[in-house]
PDB file of N, CA and C in Angstrom:
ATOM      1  N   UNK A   1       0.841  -1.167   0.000  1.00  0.00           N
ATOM      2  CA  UNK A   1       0.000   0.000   0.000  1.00  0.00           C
ATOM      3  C   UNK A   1       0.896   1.243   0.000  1.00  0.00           C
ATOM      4  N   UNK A   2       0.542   2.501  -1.057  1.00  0.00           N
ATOM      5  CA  UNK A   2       1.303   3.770  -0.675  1.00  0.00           C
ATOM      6  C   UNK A   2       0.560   4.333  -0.021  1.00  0.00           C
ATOM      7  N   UNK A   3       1.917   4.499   1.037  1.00  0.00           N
ATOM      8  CA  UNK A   3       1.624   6.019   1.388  1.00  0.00           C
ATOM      9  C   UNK A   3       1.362   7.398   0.848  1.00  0.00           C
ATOM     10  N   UNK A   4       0.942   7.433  -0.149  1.00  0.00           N
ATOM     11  CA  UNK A   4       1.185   8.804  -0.505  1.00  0.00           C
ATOM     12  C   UNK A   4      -0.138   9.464  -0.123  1.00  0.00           C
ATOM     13  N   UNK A   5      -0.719  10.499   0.390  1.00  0.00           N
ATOM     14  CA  UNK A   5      -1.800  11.132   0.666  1.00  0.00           C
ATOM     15  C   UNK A   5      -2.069  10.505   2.390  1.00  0.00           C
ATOM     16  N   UNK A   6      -1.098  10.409   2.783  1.00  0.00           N
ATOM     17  CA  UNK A   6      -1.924   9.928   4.627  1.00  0.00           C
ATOM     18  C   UNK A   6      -1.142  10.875   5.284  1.00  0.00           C
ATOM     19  N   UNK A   7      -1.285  11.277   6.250  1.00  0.00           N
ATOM     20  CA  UNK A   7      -1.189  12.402   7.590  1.00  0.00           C
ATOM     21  C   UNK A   7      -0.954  11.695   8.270  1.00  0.00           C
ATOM     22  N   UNK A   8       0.117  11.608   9.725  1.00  0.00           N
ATOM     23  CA  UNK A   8      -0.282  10.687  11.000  1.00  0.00           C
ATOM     24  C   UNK A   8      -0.181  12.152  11.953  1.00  0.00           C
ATOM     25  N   UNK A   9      -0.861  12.293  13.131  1.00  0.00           N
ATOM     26  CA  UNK A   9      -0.582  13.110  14.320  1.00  0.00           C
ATOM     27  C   UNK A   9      -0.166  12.369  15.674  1.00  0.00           C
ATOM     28  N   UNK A  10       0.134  12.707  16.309  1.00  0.00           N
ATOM     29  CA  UNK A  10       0.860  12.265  17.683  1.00  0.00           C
ATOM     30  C   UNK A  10       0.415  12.907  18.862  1.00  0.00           C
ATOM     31  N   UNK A  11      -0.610  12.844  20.302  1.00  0.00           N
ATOM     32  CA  UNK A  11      -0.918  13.886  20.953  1.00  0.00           C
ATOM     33  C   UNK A  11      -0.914  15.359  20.167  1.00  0.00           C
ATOM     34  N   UNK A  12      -1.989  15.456  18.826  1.00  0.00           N
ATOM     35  CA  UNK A  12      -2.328  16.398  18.567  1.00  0.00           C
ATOM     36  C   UNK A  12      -1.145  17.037  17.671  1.00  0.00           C
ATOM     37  N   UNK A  13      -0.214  16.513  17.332  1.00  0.00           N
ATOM     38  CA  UNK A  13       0.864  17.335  16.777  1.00  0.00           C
ATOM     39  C   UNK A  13       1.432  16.238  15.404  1.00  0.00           C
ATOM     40  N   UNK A  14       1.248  16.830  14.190  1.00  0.00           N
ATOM     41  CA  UNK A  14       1.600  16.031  12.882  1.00  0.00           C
ATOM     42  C   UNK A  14       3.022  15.906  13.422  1.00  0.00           C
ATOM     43  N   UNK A  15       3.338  14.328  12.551  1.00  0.00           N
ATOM     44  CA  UNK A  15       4.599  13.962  12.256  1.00  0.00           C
ATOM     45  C   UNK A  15       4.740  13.968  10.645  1.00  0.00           C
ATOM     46  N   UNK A  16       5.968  14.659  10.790  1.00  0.00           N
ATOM     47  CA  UNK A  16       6.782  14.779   9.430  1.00  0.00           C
ATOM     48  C   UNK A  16       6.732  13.192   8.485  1.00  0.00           C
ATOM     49  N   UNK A  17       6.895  13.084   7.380  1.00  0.00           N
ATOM     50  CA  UNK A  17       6.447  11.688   6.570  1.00  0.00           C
ATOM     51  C   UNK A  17       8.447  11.056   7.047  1.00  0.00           C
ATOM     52  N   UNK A  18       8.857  12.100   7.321  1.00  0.00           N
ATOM     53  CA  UNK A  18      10.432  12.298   7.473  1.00  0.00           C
ATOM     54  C   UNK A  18      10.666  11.524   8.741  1.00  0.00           C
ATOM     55  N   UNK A  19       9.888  11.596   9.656  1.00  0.00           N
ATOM     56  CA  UNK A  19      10.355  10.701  10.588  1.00  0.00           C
ATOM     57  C   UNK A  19       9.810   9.926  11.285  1.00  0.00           C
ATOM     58  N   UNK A  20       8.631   9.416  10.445  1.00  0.00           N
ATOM     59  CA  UNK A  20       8.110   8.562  10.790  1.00  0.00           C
ATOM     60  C   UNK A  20       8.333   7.292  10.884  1.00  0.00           C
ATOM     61  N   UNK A  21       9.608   6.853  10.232  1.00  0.00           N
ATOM     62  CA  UNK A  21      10.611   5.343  10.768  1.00  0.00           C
ATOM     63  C   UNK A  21      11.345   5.511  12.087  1.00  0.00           C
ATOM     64  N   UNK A  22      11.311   7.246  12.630  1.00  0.00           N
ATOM     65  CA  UNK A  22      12.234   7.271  14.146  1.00  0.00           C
ATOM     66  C   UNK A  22      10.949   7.797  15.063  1.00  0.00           C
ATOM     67  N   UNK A  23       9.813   7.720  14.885  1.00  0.00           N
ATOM     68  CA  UNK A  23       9.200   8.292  15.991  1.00  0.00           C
ATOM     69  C   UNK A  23       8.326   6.846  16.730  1.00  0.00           C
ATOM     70  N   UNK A  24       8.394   7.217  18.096  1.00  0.00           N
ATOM     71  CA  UNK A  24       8.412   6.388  18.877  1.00  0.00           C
ATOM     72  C   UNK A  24       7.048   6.515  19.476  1.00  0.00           C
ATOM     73  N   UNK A  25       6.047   4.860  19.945  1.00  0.00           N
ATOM     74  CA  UNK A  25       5.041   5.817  20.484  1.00  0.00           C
ATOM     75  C   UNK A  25       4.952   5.269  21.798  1.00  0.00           C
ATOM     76  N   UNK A  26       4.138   6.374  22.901  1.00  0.00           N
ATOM     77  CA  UNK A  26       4.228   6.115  23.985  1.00  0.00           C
ATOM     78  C   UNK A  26       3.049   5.481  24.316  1.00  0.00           C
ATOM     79  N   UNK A  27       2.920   5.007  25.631  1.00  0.00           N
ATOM     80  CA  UNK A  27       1.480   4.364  26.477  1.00  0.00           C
ATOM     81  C   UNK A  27       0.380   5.648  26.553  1.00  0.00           C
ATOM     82  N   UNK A  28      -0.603   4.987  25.863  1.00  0.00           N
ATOM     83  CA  UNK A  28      -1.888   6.147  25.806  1.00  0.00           C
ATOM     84  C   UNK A  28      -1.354   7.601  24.988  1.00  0.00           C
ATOM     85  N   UNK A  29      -1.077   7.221  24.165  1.00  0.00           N
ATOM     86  CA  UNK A  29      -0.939   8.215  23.571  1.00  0.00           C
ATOM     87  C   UNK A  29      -1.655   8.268  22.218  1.00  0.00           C
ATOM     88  N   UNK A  30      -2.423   9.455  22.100  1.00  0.00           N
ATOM     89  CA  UNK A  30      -3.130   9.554  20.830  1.00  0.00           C
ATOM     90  C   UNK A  30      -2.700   9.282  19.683  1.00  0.00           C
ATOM     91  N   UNK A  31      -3.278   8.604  18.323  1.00  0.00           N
ATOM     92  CA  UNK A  31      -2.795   8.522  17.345  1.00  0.00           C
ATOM     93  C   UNK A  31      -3.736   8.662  16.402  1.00  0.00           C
ATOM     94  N   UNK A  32      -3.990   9.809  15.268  1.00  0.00           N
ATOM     95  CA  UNK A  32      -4.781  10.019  14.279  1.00  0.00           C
ATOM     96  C   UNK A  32      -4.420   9.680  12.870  1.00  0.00           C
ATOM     97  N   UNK A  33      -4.509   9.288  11.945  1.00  0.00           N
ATOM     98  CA  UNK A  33      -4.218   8.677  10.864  1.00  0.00           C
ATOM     99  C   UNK A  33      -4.974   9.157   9.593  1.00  0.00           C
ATOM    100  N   UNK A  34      -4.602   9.859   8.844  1.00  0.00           N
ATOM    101  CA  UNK A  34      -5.670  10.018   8.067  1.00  0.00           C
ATOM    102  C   UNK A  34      -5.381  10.236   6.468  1.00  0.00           C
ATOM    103  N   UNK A  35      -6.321   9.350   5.666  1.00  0.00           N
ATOM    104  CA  UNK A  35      -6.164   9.427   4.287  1.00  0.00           C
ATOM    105  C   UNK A  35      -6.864  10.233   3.376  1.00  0.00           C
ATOM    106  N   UNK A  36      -5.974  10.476   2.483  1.00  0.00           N
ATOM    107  CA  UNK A  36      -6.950  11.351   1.482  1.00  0.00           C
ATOM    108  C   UNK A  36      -7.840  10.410   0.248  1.00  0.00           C
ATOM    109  N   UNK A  37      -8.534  10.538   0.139  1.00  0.00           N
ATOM    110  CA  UNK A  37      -9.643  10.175  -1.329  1.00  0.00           C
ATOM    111  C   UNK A  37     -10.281  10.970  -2.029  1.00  0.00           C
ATOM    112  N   UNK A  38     -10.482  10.493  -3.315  1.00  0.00           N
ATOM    113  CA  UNK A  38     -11.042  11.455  -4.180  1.00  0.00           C
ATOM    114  C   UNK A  38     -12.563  10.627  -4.183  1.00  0.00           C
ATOM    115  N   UNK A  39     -13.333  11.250  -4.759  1.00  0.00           N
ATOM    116  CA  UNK A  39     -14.889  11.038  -4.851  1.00  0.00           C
ATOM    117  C   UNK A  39     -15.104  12.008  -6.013  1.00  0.00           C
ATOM    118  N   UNK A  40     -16.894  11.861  -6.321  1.00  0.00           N
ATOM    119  CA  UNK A  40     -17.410  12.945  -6.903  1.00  0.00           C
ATOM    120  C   UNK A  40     -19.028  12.382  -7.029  1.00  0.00           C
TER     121      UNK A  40
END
């Protein structure tokens, strides 16, 4: 699957597509994910 068009956030704060192989996640910590699609 590409990635291309997804967002991730972290307690409210985007992560870069840049470091998302070094970011680490903690206990209870929020995680939002989100893809783009086209429609019409």
């Amino acid at each position: 699957m590409s990635d291309d068009g997804i967002a991730i956030a972290l307690a409210n704060n985007v992560v870069p597509k840049s470091e998302w192989d070094t970011t680490c996640l903690r206990e209870n910590q929020n995680i939002l994910i989100i893809k783009a699609t086209q429609g019409g």
